[in-house]
PDB file of N, CA and C in Angstrom:
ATOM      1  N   UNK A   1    -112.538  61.284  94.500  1.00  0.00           N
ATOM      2  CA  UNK A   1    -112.327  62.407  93.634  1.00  0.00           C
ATOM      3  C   UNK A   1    -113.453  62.511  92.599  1.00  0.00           C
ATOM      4  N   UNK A   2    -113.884  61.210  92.228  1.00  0.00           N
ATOM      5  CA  UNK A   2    -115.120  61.307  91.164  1.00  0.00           C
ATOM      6  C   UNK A   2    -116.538  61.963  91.615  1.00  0.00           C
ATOM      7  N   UNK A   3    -116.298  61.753  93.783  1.00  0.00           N
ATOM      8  CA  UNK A   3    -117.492  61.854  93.958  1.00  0.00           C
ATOM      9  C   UNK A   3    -117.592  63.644  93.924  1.00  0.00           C
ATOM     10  N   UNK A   4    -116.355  64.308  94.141  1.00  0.00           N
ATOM     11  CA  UNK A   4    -116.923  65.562  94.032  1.00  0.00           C
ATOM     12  C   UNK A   4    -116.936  66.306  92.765  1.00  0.00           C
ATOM     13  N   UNK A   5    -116.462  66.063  91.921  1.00  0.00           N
ATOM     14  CA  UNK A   5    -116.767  66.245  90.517  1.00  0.00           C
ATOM     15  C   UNK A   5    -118.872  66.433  90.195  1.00  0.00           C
ATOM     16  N   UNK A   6    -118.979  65.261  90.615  1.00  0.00           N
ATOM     17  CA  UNK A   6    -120.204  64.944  90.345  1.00  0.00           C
ATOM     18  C   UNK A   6    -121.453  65.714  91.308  1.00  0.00           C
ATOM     19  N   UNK A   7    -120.716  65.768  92.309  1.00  0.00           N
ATOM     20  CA  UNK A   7    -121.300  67.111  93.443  1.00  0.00           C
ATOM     21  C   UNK A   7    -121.599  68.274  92.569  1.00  0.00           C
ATOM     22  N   UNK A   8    -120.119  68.902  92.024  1.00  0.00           N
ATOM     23  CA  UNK A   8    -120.319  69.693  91.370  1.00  0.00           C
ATOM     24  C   UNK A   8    -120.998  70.148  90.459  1.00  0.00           C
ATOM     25  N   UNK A   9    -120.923  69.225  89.540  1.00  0.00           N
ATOM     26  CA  UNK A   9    -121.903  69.459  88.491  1.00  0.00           C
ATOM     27  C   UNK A   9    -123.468  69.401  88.751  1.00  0.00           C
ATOM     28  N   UNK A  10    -123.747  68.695  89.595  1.00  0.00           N
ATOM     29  CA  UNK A  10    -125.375  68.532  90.255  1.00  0.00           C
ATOM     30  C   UNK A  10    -125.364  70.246  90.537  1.00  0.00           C
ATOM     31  N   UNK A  11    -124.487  70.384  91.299  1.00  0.00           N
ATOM     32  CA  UNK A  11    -124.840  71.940  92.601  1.00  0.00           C
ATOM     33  C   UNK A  11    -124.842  72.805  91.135  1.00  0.00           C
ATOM     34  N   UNK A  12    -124.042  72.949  89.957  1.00  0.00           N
ATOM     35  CA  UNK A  12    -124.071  73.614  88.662  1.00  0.00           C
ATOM     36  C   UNK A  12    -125.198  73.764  88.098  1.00  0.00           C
ATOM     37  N   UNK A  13    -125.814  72.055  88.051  1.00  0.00           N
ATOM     38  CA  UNK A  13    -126.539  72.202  87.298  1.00  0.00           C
ATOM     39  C   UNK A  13    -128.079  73.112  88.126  1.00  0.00           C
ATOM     40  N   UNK A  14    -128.165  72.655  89.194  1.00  0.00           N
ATOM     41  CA  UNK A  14    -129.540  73.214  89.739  1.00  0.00           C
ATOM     42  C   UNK A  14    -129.424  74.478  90.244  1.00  0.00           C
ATOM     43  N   UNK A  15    -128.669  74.855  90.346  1.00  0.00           N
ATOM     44  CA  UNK A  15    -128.152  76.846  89.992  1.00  0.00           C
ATOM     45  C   UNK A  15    -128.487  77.373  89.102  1.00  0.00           C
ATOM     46  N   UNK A  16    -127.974  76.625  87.900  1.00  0.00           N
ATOM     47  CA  UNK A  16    -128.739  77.064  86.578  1.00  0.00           C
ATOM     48  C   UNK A  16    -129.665  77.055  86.211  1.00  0.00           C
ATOM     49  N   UNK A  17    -130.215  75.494  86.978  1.00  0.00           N
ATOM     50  CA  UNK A  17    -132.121  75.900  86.510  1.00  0.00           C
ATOM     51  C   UNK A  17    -132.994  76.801  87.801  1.00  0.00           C
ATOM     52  N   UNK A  18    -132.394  76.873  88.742  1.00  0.00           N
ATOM     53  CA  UNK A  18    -133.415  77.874  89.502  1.00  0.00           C
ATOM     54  C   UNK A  18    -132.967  79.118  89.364  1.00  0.00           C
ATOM     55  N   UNK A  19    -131.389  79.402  88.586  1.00  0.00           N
ATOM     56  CA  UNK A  19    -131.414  80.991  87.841  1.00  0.00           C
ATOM     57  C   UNK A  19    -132.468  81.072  86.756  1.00  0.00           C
ATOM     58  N   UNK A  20    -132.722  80.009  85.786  1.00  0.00           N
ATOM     59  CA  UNK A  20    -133.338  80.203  84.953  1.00  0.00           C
ATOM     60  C   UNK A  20    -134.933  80.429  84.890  1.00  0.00           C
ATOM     61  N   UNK A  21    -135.314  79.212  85.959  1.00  0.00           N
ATOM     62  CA  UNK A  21    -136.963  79.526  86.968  1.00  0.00           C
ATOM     63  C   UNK A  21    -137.009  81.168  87.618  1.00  0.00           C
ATOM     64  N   UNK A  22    -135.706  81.935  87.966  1.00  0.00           N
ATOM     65  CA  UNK A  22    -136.424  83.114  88.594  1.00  0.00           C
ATOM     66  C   UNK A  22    -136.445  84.000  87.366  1.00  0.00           C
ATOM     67  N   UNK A  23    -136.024  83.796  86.437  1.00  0.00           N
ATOM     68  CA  UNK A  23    -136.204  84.886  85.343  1.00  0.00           C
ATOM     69  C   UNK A  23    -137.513  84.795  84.763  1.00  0.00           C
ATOM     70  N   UNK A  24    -137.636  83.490  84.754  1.00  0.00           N
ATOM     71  CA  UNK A  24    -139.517  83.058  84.158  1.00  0.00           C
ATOM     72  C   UNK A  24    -140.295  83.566  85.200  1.00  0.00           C
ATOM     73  N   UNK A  25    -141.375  84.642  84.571  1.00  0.00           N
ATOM     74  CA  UNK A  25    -143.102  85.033  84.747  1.00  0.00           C
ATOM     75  C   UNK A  25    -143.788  83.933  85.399  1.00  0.00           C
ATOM     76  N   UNK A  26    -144.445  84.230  86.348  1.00  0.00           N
ATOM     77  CA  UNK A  26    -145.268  83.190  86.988  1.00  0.00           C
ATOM     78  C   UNK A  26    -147.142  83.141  85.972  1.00  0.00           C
ATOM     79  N   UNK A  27    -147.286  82.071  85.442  1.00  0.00           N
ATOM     80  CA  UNK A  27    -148.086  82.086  84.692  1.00  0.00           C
ATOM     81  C   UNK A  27    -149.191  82.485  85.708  1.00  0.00           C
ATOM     82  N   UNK A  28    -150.846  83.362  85.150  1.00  0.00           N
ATOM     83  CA  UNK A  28    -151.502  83.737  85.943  1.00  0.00           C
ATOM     84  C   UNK A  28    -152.217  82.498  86.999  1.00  0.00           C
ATOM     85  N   UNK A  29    -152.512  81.800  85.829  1.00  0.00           N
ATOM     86  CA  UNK A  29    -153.319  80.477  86.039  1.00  0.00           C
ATOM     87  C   UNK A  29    -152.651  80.051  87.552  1.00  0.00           C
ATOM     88  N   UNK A  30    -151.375  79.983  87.575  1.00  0.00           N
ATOM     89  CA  UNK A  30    -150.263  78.926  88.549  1.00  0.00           C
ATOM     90  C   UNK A  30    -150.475  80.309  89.655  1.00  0.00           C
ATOM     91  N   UNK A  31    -150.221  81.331  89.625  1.00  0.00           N
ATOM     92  CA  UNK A  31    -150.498  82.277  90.688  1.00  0.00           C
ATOM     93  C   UNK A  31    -151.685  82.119  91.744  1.00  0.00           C
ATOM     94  N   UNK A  32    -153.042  82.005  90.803  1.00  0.00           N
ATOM     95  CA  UNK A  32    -154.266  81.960  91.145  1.00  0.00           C
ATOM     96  C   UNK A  32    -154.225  81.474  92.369  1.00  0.00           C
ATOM     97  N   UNK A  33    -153.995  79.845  91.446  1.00  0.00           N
ATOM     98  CA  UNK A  33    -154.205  78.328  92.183  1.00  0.00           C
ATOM     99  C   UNK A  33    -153.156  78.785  93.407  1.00  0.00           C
ATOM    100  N   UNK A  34    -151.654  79.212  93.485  1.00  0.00           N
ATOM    101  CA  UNK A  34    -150.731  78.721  94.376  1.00  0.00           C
ATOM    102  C   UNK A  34    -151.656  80.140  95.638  1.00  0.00           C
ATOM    103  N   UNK A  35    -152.074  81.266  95.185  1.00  0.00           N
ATOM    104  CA  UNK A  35    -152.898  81.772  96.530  1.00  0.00           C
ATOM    105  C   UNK A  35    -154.268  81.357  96.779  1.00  0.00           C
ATOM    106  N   UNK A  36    -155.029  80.253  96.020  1.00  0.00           N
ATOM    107  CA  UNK A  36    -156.096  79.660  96.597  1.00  0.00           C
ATOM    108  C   UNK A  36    -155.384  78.452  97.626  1.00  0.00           C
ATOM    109  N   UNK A  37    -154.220  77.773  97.626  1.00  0.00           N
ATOM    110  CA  UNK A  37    -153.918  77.099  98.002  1.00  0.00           C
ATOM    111  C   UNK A  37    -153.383  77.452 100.141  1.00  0.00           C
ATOM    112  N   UNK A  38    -152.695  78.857  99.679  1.00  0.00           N
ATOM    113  CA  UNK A  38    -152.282  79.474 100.406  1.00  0.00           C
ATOM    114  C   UNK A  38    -153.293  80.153 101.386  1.00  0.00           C
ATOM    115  N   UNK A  39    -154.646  80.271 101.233  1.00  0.00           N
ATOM    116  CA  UNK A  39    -155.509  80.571 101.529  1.00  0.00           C
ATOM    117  C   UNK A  39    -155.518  82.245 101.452  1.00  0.00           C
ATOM    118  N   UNK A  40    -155.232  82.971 100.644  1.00  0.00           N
ATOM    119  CA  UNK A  40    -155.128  84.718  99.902  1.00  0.00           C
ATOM    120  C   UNK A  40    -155.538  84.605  98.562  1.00  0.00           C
ATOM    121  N   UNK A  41    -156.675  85.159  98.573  1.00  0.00           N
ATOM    122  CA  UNK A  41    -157.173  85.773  97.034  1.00  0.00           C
ATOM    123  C   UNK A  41    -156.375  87.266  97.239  1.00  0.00           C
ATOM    124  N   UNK A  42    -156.105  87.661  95.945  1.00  0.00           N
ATOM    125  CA  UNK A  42    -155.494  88.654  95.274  1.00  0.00           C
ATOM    126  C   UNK A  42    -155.839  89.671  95.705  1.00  0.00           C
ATOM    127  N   UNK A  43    -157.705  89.774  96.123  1.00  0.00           N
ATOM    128  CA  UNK A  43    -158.613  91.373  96.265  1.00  0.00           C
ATOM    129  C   UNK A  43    -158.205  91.491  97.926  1.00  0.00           C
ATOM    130  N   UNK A  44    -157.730  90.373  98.724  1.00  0.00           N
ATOM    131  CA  UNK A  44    -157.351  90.912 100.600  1.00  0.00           C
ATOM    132  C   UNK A  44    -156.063  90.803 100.350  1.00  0.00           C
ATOM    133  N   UNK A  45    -154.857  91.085  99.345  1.00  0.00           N
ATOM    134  CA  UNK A  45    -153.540  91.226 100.039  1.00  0.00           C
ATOM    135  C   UNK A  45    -153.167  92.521 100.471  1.00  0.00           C
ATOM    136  N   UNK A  46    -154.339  93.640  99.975  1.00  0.00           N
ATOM    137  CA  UNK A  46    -154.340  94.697 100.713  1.00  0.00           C
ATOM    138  C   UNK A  46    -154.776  95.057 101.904  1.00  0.00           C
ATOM    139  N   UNK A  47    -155.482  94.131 102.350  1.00  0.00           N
ATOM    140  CA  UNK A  47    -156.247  93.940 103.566  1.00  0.00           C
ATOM    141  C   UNK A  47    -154.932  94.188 104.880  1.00  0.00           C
ATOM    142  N   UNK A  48    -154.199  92.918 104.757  1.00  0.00           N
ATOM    143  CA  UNK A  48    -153.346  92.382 106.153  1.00  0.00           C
ATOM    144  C   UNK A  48    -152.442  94.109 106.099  1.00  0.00           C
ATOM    145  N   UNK A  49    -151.636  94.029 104.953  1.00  0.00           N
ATOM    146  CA  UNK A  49    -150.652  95.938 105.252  1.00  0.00           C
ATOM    147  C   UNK A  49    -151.496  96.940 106.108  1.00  0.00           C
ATOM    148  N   UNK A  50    -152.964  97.135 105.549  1.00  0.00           N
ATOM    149  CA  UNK A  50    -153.912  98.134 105.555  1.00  0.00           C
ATOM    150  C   UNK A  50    -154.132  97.760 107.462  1.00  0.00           C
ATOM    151  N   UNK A  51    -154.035  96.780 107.604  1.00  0.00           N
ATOM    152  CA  UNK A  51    -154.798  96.171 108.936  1.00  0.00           C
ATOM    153  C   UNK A  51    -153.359  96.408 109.879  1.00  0.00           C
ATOM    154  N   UNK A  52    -152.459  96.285 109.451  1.00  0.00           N
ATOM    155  CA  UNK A  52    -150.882  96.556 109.935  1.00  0.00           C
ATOM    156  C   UNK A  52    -150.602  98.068 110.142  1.00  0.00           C
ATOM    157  N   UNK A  53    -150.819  98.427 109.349  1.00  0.00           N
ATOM    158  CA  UNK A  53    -150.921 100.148 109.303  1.00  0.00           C
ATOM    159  C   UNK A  53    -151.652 101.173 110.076  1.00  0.00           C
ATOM    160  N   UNK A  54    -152.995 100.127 110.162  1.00  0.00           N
ATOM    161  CA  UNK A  54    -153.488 100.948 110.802  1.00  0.00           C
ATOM    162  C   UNK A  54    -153.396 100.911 112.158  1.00  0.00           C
ATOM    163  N   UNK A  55    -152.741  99.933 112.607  1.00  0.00           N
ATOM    164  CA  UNK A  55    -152.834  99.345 114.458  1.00  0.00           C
ATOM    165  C   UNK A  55    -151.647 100.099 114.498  1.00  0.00           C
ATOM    166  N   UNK A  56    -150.510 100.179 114.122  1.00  0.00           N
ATOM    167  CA  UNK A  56    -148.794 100.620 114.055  1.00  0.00           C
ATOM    168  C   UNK A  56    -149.573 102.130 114.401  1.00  0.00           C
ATOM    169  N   UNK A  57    -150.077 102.634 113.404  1.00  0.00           N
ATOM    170  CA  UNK A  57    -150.825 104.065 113.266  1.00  0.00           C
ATOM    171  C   UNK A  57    -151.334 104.696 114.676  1.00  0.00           C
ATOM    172  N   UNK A  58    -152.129 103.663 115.392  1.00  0.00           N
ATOM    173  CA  UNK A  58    -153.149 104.149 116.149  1.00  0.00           C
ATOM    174  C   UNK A  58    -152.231 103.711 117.445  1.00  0.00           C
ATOM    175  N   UNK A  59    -151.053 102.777 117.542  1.00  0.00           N
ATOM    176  CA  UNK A  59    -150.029 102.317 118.844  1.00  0.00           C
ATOM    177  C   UNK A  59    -149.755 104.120 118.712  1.00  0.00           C
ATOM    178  N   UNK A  60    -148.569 104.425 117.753  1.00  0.00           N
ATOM    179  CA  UNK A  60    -147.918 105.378 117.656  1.00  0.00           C
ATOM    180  C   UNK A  60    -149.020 106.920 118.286  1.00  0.00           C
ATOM    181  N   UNK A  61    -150.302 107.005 117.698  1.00  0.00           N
ATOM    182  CA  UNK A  61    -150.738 108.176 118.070  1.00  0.00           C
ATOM    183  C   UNK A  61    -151.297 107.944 119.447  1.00  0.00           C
ATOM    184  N   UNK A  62    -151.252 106.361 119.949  1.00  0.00           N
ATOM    185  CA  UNK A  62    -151.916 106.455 121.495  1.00  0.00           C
ATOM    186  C   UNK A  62    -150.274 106.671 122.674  1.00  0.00           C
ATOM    187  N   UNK A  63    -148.951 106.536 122.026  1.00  0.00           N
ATOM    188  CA  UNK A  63    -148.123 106.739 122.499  1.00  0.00           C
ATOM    189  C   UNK A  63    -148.035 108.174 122.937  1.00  0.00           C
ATOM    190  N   UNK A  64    -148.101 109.247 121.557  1.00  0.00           N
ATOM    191  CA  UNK A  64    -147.868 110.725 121.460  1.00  0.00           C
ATOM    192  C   UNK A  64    -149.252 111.185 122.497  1.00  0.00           C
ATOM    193  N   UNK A  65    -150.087 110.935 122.417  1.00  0.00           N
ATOM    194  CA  UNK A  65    -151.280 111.046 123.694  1.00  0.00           C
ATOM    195  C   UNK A  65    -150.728 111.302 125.251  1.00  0.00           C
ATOM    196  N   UNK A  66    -150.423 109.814 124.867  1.00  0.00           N
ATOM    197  CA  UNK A  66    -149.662 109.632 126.901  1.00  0.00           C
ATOM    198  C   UNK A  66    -148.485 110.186 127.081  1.00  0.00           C
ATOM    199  N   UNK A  67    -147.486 110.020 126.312  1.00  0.00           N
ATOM    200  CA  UNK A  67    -146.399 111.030 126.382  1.00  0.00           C
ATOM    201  C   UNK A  67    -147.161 112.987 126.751  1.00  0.00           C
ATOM    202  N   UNK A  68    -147.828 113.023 125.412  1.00  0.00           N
ATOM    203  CA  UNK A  68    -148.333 114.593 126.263  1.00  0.00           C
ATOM    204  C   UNK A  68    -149.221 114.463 127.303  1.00  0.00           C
ATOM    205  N   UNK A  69    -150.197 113.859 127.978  1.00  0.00           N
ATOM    206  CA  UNK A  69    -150.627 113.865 128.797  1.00  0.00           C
ATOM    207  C   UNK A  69    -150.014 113.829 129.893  1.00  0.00           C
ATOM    208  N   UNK A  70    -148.867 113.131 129.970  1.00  0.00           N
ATOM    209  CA  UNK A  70    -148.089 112.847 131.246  1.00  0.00           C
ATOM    210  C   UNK A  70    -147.322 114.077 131.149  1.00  0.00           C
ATOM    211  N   UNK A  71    -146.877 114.819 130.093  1.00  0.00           N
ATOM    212  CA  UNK A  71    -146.088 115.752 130.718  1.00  0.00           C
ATOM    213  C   UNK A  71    -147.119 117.147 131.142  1.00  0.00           C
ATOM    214  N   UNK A  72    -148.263 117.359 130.863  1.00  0.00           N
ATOM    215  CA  UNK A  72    -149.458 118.064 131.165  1.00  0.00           C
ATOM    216  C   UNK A  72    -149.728 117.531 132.965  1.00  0.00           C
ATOM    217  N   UNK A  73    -149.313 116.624 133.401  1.00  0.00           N
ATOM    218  CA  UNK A  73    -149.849 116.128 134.701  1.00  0.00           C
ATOM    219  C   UNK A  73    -148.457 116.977 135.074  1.00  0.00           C
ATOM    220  N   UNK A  74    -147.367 116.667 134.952  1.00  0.00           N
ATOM    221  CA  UNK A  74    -146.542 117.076 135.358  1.00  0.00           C
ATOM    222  C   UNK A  74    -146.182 118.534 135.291  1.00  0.00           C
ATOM    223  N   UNK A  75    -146.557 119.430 134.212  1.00  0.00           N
ATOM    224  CA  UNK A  75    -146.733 121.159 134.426  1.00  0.00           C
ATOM    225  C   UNK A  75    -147.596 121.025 135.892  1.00  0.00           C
ATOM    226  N   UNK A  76    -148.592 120.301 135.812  1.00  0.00           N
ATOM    227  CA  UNK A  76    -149.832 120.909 136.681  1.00  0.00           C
ATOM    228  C   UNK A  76    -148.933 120.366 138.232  1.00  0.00           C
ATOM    229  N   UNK A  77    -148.024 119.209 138.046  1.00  0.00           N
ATOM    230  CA  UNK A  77    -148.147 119.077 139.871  1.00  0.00           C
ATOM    231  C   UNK A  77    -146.930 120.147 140.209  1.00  0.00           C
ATOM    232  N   UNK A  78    -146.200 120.482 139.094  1.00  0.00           N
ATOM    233  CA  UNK A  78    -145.011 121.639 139.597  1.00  0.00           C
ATOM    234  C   UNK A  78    -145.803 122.782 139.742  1.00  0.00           C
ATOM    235  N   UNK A  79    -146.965 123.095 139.368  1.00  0.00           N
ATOM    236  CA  UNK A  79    -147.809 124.239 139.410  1.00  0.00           C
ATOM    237  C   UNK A  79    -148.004 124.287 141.026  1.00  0.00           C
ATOM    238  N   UNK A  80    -148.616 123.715 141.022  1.00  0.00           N
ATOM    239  CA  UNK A  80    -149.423 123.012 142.478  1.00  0.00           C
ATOM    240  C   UNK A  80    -148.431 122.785 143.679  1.00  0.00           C
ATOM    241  N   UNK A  81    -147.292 122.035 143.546  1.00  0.00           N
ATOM    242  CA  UNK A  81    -146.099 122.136 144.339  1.00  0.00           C
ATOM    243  C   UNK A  81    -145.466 123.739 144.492  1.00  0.00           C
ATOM    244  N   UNK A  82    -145.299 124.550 143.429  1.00  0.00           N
ATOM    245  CA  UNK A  82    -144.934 126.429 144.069  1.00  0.00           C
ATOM    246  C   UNK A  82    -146.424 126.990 144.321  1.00  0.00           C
ATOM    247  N   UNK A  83    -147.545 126.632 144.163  1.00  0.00           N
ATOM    248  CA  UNK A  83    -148.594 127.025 144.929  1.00  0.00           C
ATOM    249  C   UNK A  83    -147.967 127.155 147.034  1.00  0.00           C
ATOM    250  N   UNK A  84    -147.850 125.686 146.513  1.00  0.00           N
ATOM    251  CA  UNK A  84    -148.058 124.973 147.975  1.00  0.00           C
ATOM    252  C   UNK A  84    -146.588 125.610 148.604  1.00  0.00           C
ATOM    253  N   UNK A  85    -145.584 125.650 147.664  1.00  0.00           N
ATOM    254  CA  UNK A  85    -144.053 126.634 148.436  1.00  0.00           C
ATOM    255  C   UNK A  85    -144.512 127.517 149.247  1.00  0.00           C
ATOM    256  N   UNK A  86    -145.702 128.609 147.773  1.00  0.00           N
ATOM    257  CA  UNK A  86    -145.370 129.853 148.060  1.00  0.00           C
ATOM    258  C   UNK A  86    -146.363 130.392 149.609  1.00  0.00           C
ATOM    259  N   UNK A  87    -147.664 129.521 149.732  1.00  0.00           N
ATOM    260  CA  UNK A  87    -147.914 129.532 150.625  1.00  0.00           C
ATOM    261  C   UNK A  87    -147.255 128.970 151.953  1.00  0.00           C
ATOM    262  N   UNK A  88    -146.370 127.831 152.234  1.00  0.00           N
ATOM    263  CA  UNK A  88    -146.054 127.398 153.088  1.00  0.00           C
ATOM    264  C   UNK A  88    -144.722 128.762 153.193  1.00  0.00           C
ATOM    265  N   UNK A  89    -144.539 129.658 152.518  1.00  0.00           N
ATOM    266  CA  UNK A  89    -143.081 130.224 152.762  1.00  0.00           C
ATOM    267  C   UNK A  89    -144.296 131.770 153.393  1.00  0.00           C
ATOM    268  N   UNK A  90    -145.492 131.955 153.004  1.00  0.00           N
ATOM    269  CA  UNK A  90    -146.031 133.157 153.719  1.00  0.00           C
ATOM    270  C   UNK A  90    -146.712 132.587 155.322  1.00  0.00           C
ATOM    271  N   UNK A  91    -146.736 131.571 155.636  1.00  0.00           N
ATOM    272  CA  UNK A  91    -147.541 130.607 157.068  1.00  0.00           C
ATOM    273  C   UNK A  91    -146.343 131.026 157.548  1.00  0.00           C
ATOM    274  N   UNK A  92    -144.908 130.767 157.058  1.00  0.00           N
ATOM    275  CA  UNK A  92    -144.005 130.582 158.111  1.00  0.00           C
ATOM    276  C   UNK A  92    -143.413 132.138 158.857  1.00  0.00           C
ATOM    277  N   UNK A  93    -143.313 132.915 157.435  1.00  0.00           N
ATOM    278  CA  UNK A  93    -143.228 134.300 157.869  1.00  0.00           C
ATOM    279  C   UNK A  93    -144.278 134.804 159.199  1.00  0.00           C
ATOM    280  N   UNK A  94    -145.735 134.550 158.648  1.00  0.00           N
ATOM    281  CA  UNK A  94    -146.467 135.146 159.653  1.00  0.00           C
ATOM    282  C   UNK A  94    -146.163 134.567 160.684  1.00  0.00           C
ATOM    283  N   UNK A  95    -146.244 133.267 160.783  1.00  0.00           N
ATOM    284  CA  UNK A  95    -145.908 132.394 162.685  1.00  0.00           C
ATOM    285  C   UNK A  95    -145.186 133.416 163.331  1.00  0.00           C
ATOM    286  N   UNK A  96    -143.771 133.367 162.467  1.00  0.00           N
ATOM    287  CA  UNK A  96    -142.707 133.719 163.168  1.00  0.00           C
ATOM    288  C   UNK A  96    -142.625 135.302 163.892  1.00  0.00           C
ATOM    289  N   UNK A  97    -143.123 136.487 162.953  1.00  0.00           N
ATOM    290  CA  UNK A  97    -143.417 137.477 163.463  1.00  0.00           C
ATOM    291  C   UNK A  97    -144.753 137.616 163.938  1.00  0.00           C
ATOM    292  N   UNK A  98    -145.616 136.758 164.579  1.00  0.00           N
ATOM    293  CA  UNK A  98    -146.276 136.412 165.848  1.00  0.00           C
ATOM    294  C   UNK A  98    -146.016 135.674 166.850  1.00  0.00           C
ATOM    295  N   UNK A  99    -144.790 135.286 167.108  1.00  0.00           N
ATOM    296  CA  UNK A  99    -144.423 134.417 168.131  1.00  0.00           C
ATOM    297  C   UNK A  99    -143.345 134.893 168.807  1.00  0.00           C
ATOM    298  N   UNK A 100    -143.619 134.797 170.311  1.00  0.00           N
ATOM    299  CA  UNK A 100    -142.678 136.010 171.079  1.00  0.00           C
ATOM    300  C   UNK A 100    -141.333 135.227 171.165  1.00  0.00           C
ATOM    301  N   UNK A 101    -140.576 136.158 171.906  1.00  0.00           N
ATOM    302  CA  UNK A 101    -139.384 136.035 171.867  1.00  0.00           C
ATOM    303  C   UNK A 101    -138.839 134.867 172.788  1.00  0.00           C
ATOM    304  N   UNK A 102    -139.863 134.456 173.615  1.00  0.00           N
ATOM    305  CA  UNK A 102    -139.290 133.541 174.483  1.00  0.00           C
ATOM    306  C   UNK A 102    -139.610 132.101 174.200  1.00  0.00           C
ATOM    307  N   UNK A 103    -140.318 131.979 173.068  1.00  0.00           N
ATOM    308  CA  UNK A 103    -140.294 130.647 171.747  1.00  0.00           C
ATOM    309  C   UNK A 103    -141.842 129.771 172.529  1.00  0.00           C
ATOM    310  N   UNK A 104    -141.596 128.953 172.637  1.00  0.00           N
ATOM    311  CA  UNK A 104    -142.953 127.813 172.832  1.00  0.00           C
ATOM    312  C   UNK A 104    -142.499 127.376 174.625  1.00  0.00           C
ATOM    313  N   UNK A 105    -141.332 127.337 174.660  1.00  0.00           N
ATOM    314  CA  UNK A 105    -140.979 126.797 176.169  1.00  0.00           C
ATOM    315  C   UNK A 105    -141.529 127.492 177.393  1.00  0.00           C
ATOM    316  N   UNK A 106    -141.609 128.727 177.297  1.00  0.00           N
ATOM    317  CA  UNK A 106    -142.313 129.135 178.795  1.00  0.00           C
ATOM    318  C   UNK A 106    -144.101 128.823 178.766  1.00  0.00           C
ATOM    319  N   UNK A 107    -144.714 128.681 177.811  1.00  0.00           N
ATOM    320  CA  UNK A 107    -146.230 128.355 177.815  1.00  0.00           C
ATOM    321  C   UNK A 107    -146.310 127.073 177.796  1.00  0.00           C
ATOM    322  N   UNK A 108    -145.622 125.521 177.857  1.00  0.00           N
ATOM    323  CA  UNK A 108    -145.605 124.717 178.443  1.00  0.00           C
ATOM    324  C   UNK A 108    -145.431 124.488 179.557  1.00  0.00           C
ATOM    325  N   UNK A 109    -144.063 125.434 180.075  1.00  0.00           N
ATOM    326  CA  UNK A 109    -143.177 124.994 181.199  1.00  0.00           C
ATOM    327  C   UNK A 109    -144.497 125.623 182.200  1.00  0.00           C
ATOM    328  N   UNK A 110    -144.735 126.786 182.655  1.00  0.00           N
ATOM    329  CA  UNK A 110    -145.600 127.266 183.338  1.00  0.00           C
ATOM    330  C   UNK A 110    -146.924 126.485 184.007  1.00  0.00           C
ATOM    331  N   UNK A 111    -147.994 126.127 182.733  1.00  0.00           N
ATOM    332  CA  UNK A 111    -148.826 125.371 183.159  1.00  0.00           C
ATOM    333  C   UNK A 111    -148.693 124.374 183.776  1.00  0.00           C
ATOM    334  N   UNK A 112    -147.404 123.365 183.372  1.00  0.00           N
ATOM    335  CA  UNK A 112    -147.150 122.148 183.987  1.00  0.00           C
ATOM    336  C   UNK A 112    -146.701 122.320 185.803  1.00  0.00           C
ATOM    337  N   UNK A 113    -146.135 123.434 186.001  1.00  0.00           N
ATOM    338  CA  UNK A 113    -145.354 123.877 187.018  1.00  0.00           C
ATOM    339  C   UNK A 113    -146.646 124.135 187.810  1.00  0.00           C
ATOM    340  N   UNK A 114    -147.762 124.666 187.578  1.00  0.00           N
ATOM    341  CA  UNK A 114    -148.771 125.013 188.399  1.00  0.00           C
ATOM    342  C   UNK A 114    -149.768 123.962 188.571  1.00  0.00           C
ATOM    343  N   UNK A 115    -149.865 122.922 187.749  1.00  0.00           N
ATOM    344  CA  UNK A 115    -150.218 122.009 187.797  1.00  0.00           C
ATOM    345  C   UNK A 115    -149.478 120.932 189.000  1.00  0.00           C
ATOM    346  N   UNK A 116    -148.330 120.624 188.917  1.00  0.00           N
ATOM    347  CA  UNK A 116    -147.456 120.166 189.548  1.00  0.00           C
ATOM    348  C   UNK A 116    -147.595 120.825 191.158  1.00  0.00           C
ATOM    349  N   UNK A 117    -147.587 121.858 191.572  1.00  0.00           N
ATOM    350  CA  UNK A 117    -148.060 122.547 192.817  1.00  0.00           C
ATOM    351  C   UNK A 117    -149.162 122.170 193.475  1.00  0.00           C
ATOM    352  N   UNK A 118    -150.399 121.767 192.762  1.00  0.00           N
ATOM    353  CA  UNK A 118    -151.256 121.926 192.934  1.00  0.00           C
ATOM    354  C   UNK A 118    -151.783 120.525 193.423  1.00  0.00           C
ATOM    355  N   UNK A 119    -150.546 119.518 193.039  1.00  0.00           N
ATOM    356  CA  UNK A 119    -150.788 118.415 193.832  1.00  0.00           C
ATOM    357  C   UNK A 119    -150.239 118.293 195.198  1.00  0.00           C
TER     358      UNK A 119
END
């Protein structure tokens, strides 16, 4: 029972002093040193955001690129696909009202038949 008493008051007490450490100003001096240590001087912490920003920047506008480009490929092959309908739908018309009534079978059947005789 004594030992958690004494828990307590420890866990109390160092609550209170690192509430009291975050209210305290970081002296400049101790700043300096703790980002020479860290390897960041003060004049590049704009650097790494700026360097973040700008790659995020240039992902995002190479995204909006390919997104429109791809849908630009895609106007053009639906273009190109009713090209290709509208002609394959005028080939078939013409065939058909040039091709007699008795279809493709008698201009096979014939030649073969005289051929066949002829042996």
């Amino acid at each position: 029972m004594r030992k958690d008493s004494i828990n307590e008051q420890i866990n109390a007490e160092l609550t209170g002093y690192f509430e009291h450490a975050r209210r305290q100003k970081c002296p400049p001096s101790m700043k300096k040193s703790l980002y020479q240590r860290i390897g960041l001087s003060q004049q590049s912490m704009w650097v790494k955001p700026a360097m973040a920003f700008s790659f995020l920047a240039l992902t995002v506008s190479g995204f909006v690129w390919h997104n429109h480009n791809q849908h630009q490929k895609l106007l053009q092959a639906e273009h190109d696909l009713q090209v290709a309908m509208h002609y394959m739908q005028k080939v078939s018309n013409k065939t058909l009202s040039g091709v007699n009534t008795h279809g493709i079978k008698p201009a096979i059947i014939v030649p073969l038949s005289k051929s066949m005789a002829k042996i």
